[in-house]
Protein backbone atom coordinates (compact mmCIF):
# COMPACT_ATOMS: atom_id res chain seq x y z
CA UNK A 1 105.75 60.57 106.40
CA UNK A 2 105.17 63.74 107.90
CA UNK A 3 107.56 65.57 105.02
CA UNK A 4 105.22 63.95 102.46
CA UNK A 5 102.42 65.86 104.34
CA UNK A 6 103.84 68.70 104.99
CA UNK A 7 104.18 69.16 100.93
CA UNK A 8 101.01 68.31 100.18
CA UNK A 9 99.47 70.64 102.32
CA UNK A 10 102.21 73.60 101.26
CA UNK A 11 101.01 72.48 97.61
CA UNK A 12 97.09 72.01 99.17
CA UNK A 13 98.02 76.22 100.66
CA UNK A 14 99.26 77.09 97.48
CA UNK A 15 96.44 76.58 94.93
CA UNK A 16 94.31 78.41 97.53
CA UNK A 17 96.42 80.78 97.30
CA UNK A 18 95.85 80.89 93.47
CA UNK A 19 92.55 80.60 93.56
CA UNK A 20 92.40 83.91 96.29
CA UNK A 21 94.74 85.94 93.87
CA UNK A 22 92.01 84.68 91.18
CA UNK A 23 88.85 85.64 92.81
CA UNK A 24 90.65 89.35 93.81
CA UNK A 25 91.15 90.26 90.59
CA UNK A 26 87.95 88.94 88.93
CA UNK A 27 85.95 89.54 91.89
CA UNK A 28 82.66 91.29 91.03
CA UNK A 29 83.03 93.78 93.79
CA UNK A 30 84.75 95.41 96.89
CA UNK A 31 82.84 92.73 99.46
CA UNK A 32 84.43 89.88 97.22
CA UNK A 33 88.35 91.04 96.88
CA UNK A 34 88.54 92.51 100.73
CA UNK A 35 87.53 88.68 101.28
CA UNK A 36 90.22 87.60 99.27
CA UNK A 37 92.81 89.72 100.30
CA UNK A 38 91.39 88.33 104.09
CA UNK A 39 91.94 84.88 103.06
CA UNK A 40 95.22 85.38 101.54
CA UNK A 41 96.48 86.95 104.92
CA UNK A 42 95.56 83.59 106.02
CA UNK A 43 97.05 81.04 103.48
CA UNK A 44 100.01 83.10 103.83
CA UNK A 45 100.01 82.76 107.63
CA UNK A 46 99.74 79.07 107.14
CA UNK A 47 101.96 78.54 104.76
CA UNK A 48 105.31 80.13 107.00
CA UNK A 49 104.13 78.12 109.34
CA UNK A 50 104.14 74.99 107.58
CA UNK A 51 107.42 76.57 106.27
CA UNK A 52 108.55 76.87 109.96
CA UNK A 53 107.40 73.53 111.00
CA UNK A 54 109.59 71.65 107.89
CA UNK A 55 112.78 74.14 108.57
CA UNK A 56 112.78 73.67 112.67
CA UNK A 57 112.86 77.40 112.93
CA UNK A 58 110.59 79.47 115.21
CA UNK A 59 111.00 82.84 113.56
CA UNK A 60 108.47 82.30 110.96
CA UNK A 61 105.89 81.52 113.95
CA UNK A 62 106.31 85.04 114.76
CA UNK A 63 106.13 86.35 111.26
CA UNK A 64 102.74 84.03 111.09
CA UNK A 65 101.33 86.14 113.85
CA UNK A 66 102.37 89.65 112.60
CA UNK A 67 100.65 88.71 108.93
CA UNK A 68 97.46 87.26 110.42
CA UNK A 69 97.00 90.39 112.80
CA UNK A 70 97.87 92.83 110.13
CA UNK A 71 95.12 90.85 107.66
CA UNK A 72 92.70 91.22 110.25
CA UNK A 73 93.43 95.08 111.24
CA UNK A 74 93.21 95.56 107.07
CA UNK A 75 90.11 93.82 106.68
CA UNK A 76 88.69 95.46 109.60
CA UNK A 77 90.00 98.87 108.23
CA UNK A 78 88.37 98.25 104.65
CA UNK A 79 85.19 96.85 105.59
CA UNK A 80 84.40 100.07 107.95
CA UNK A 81 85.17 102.16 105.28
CA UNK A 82 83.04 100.39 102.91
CA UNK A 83 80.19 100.62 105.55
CA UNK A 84 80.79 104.52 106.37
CA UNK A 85 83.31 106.19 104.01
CA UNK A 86 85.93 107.09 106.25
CA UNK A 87 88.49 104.89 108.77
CA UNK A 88 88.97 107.82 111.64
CA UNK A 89 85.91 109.00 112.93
């Protein structure tokens, strides 16, 4: 039972996925992909995780929490340079 969930959730992940790659590419401007590439970060970070939980390993916890802290440090990055041009002040 819980393997049956397991893949419907990967597959659930994995069309959000899609539709993320989807909505960076058409996306009508910066606001819309940095979201994207924010909630990619995230289906990502679930998806090794739901990797990790079917495979009994605990590396991929850790590789979880190093993609879902570098998506946040990114989309932090990119949305302060969208609000004042430059990263460093």
């Amino acid at each position: 039972m819980l393997s049956n969930a397991l893949v419907i959730a990967a597959l659930l992940f994995g069309c959000a996925l899609l539709l993320n790659v989807w909505r960076l590419v058409v996306g009508p401007d910066a606001v819309d992909r940095i979201l994207a590439l924010d909630t990619m970060s995230i289906n990502v970070a679930a998806l090794l995780i739901l990797f990790c939980i079917r495979t009994g390993s605990p590396l991929y916890f850790e590789a979880a929490l190093l993609i879902a802290a570098l998506g946040f440090i990114g989309t932090v990055a990119l949305a302060k340079y969208l609000l004042r041009g430059d990263i460093i002040e």
